[in-house]
N, C-alpha and C. Protein backbone atom coordinates (compact mmCIF):
# COMPACT_ATOMS: atom_id res chain seq x y z
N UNK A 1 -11.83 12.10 -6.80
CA UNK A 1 -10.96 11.48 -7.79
C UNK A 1 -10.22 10.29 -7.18
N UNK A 2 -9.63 9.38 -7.84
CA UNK A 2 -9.09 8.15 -7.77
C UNK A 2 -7.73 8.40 -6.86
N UNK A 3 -7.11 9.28 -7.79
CA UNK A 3 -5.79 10.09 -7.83
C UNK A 3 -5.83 11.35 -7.98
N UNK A 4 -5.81 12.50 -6.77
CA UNK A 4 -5.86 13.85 -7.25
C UNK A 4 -4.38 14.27 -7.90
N UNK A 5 -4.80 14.92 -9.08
CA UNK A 5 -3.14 15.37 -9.91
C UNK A 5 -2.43 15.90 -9.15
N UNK A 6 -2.84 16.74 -7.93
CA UNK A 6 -2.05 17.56 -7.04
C UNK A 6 -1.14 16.86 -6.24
N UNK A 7 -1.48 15.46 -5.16
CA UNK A 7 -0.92 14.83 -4.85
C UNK A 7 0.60 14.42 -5.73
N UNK A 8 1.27 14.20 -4.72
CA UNK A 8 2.85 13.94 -5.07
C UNK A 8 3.17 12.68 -4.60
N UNK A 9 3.32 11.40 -5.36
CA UNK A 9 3.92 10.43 -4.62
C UNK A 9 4.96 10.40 -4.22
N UNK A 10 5.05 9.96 -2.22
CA UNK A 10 6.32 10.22 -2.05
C UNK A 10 7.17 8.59 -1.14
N UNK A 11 6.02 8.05 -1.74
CA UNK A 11 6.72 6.42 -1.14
C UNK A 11 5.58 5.08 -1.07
N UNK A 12 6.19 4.08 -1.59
CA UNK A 12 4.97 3.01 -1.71
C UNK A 12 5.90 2.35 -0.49
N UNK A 13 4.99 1.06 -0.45
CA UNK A 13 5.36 -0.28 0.25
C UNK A 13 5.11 -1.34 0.05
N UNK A 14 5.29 -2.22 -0.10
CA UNK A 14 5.89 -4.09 -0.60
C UNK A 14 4.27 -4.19 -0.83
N UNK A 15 3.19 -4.01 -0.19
CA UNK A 15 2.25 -4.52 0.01
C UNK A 15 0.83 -3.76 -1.86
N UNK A 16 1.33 -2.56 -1.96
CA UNK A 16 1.07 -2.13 -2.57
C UNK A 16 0.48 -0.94 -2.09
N UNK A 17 0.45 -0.31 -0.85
CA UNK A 17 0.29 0.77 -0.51
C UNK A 17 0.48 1.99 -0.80
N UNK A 18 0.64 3.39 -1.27
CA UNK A 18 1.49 4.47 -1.78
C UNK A 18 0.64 5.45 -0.69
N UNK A 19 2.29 6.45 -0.38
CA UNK A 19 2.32 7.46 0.85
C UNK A 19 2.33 8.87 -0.54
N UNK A 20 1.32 9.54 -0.33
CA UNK A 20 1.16 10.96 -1.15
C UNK A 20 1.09 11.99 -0.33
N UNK A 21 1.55 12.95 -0.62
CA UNK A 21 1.81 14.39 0.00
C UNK A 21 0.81 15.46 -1.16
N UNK A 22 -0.43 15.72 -0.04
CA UNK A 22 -1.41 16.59 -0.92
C UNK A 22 -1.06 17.94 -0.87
N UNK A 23 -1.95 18.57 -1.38
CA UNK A 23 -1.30 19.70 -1.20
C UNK A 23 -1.47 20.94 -0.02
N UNK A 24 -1.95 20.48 1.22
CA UNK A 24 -1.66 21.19 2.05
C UNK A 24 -0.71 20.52 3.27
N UNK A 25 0.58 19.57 1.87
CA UNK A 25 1.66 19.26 2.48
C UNK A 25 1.41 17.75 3.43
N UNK A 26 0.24 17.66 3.89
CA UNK A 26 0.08 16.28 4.67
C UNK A 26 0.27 14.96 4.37
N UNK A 27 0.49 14.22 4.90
CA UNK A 27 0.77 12.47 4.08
C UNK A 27 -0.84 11.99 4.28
N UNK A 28 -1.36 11.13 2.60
CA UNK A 28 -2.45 10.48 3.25
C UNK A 28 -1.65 9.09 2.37
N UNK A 29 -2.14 8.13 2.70
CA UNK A 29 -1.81 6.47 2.32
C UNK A 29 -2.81 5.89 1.81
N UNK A 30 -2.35 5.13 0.82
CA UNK A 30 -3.49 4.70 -0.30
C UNK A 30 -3.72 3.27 0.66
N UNK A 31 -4.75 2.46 0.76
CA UNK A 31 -4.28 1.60 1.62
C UNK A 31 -4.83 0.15 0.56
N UNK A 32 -3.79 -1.19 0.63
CA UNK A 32 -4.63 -1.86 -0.41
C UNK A 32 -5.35 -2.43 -0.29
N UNK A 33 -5.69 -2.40 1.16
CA UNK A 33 -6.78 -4.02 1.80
C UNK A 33 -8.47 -2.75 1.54
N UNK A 34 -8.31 -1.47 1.48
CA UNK A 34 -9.36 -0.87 1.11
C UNK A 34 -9.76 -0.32 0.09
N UNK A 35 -8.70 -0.41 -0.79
CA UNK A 35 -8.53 0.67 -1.95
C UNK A 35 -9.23 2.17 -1.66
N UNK A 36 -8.50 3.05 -0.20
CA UNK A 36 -9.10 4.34 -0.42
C UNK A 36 -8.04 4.83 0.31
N UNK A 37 -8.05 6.47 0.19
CA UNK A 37 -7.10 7.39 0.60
C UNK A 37 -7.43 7.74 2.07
N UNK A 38 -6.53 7.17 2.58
CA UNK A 38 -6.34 7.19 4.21
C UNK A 38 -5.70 8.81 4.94
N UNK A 39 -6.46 9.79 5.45
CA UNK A 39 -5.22 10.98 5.72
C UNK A 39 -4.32 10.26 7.27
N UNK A 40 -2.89 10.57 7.19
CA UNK A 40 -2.20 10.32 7.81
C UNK A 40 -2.09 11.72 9.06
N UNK A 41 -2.71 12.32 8.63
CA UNK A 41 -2.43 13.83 9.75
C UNK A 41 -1.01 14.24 9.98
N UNK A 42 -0.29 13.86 9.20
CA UNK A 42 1.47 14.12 9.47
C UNK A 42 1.82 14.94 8.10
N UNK A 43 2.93 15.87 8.52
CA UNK A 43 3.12 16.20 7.35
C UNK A 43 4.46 15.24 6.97
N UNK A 44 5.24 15.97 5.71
CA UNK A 44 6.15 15.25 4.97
C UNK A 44 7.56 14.81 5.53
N UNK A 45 8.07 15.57 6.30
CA UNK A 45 9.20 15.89 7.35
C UNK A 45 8.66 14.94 8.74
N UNK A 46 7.66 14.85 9.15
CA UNK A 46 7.29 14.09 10.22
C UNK A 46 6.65 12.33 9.38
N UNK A 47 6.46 12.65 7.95
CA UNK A 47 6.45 11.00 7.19
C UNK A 47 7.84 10.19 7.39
N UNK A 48 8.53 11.18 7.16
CA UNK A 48 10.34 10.53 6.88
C UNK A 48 10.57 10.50 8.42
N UNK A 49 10.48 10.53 9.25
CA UNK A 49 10.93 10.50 10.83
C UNK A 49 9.99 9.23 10.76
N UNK A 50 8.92 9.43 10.47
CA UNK A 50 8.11 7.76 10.90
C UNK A 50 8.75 6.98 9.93
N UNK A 51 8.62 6.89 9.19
CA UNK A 51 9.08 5.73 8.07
C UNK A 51 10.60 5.42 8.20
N UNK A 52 11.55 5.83 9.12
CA UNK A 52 12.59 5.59 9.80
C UNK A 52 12.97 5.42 10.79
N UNK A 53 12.03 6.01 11.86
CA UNK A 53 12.19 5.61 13.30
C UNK A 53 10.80 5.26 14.37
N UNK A 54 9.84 5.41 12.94
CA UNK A 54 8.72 5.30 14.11
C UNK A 54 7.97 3.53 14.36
N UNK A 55 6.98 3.94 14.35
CA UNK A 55 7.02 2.26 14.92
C UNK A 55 5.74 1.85 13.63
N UNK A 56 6.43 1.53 12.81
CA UNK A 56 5.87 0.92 11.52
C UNK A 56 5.16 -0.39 11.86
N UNK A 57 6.00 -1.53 12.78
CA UNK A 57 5.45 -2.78 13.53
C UNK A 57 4.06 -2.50 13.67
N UNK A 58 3.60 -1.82 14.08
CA UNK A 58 2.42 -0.82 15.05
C UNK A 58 0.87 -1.39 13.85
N UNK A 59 1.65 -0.38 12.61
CA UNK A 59 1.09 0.26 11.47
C UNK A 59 0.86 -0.97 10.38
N UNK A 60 1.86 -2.10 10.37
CA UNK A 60 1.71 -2.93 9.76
C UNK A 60 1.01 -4.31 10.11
N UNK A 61 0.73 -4.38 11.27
CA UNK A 61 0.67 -5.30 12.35
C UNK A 61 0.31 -6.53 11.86
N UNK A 62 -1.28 -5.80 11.00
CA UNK A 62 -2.17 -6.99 10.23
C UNK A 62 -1.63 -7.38 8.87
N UNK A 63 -0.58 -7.42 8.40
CA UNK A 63 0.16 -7.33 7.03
C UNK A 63 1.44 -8.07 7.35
N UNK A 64 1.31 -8.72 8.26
CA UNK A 64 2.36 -9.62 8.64
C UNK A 64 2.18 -10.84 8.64
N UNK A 65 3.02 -12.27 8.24
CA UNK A 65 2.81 -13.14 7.86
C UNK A 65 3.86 -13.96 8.07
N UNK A 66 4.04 -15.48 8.54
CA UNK A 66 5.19 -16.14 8.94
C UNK A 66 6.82 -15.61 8.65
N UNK A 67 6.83 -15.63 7.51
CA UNK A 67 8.09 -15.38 6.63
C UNK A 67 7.68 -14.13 6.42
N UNK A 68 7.41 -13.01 6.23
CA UNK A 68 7.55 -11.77 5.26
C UNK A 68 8.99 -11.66 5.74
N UNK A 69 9.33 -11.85 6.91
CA UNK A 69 11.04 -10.79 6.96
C UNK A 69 12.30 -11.44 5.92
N UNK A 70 11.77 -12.39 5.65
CA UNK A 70 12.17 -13.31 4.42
C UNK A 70 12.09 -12.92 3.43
N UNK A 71 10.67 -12.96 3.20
CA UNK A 71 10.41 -12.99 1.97
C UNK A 71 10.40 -11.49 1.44
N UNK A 72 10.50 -10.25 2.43
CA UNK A 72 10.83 -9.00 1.76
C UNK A 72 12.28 -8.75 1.48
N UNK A 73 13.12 -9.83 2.18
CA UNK A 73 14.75 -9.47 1.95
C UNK A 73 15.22 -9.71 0.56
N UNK A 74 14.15 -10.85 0.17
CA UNK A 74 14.32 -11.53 -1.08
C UNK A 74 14.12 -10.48 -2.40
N UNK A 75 13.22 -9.92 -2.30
CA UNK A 75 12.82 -9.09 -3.65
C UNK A 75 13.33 -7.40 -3.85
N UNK A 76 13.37 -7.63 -5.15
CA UNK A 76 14.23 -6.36 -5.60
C UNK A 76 13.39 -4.89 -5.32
N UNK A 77 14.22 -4.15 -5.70
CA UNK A 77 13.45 -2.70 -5.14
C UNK A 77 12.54 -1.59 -5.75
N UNK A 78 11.79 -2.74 -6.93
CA UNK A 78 10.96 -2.43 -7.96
C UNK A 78 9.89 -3.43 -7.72
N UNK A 79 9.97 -4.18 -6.79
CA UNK A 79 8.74 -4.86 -6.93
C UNK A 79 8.17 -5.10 -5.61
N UNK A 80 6.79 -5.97 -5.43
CA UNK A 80 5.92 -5.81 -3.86
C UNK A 80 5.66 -7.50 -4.25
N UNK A 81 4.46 -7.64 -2.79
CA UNK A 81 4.00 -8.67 -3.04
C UNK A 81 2.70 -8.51 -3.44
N UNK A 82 2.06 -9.12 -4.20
CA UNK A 82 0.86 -9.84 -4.70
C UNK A 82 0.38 -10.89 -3.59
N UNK A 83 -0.82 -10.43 -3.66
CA UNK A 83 -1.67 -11.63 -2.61
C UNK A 83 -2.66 -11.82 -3.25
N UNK A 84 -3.49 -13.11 -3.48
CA UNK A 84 -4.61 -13.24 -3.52
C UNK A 84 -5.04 -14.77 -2.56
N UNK A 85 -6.57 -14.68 -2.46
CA UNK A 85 -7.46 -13.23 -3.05
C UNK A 85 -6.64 -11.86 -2.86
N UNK A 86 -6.97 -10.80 -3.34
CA UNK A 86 -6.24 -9.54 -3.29
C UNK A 86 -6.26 -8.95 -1.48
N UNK A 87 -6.06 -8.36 -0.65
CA UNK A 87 -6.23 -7.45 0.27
C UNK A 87 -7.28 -7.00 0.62
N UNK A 88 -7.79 -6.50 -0.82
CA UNK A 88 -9.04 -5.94 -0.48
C UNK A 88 -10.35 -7.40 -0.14
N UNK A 89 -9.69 -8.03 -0.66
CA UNK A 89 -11.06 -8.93 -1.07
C UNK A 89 -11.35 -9.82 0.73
N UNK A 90 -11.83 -10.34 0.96
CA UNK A 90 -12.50 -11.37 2.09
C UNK A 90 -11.23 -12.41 1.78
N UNK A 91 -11.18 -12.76 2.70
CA UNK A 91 -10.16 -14.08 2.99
C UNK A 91 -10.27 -14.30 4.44
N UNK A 92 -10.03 -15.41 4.81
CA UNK A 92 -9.75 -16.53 5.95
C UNK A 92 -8.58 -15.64 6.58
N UNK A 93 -7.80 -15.94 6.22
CA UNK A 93 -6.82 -15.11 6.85
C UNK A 93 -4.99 -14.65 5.44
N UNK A 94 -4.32 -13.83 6.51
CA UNK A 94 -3.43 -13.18 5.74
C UNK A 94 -2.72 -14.44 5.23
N UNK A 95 -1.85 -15.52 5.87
CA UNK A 95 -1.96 -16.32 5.91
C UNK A 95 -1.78 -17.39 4.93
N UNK A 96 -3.25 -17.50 5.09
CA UNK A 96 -3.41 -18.35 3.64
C UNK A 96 -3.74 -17.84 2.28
N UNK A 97 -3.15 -16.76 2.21
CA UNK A 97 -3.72 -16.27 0.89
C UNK A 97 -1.97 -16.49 0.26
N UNK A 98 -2.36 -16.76 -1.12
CA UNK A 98 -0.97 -16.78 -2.35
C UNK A 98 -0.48 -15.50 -2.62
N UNK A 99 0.76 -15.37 -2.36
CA UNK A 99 2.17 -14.64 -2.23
C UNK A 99 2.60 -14.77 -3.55
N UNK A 100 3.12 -13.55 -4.34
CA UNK A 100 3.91 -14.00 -5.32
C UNK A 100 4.70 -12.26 -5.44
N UNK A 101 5.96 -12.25 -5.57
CA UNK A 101 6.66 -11.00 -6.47
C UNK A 101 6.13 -10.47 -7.52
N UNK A 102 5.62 -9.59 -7.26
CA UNK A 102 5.44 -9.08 -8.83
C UNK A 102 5.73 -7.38 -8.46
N UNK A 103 5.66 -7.23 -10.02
CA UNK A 103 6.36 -5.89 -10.38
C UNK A 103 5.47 -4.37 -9.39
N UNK A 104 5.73 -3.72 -8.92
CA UNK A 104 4.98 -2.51 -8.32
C UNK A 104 3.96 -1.78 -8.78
N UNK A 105 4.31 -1.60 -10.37
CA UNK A 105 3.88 -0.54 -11.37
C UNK A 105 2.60 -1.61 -11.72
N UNK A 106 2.86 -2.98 -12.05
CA UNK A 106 1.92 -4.29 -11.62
C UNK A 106 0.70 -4.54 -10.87
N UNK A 107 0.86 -4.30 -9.62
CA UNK A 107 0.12 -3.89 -8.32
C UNK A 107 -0.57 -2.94 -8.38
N UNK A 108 0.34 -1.61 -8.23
CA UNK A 108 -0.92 -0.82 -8.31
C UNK A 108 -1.60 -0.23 -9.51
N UNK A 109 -1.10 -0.34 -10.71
CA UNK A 109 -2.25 -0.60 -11.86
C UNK A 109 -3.55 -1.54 -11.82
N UNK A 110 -3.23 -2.43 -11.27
CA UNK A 110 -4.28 -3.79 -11.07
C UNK A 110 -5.52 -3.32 -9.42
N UNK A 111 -4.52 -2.30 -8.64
CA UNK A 111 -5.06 -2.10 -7.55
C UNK A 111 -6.43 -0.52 -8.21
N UNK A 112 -5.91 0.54 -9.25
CA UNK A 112 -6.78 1.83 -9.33
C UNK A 112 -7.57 1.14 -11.22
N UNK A 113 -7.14 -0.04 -11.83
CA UNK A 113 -8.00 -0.54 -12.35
C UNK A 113 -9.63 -1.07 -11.92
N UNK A 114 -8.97 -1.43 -10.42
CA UNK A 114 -9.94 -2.49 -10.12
C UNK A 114 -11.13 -1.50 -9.68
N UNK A 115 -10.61 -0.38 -9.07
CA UNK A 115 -11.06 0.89 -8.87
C UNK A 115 -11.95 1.48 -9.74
N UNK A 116 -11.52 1.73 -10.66
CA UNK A 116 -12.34 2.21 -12.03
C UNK A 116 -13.47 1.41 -12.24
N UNK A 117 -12.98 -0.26 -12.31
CA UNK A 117 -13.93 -0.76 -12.62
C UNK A 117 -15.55 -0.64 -11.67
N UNK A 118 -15.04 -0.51 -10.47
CA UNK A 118 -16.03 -0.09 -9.32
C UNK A 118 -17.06 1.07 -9.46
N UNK A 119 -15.86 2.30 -9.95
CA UNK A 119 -16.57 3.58 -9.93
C UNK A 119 -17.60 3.49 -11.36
N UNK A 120 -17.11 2.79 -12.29
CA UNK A 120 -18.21 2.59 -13.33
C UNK A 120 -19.36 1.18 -12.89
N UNK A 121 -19.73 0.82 -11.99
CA UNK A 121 -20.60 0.19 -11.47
C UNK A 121 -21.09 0.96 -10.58
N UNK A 122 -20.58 2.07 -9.90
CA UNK A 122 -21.81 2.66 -9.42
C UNK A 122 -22.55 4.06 -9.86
């Protein structure tokens, strides 16, 4: 499935990413440059210790871009960034691809649409 019902969302990120807690409690991460469910091998209590003290730098490395520390201070706490080409898609680099705010609920509708549209092509 795309989205198992069981999964619990328990945190996105600017990029359009979402952290779910399945149900034998573990974090896996939706990731957007792949559109697929990543297992994190951590559970939920060891998600919140990383996502506060661990080394996210690490994790984000390739998702970094002149300004983001800017440009994430800037936007409200309902919305991510938009890139295109999208993440998933081929590009030159992070870089040069177009930045824009847009809404979350935005993103990743556009991110498990694009999805669908896939799974009905194959």
């Amino acid at each position: 499935d795309l989205f198992p019902e069981s999964d619990i969302i328990v945190a996105e990120d600017v990029l359009g990413g979402l952290f779910a807690m399945q149900d034998d409690s573990n974090i896996s991460y939706f990731a957007p440059d792949c559109l697929e469910w990543e297992p994190m091998e951590i559970s939920y209590s060891e998600f919140l210790y990383w996502a506060f003290h661990g080394d996210t730098d690490t994790y984000y490395m390739d998702y970094r871009w002149n300004t983001w520390k800017d440009d994430i201070k800037r936007i409200s706490n309902d919305n991510g960034i938009s890139f295109y080409p999208f993440l998933w898609a081929k590009a030159d680099s992070l870089e040069g691809r177009h930045r824009q705010e847009v809404s979350m609920s935005e993103i990743i509708k556009l991110e498990f649409d694009f999805l669908n549209q896939l799974k009905e092509t194959k």
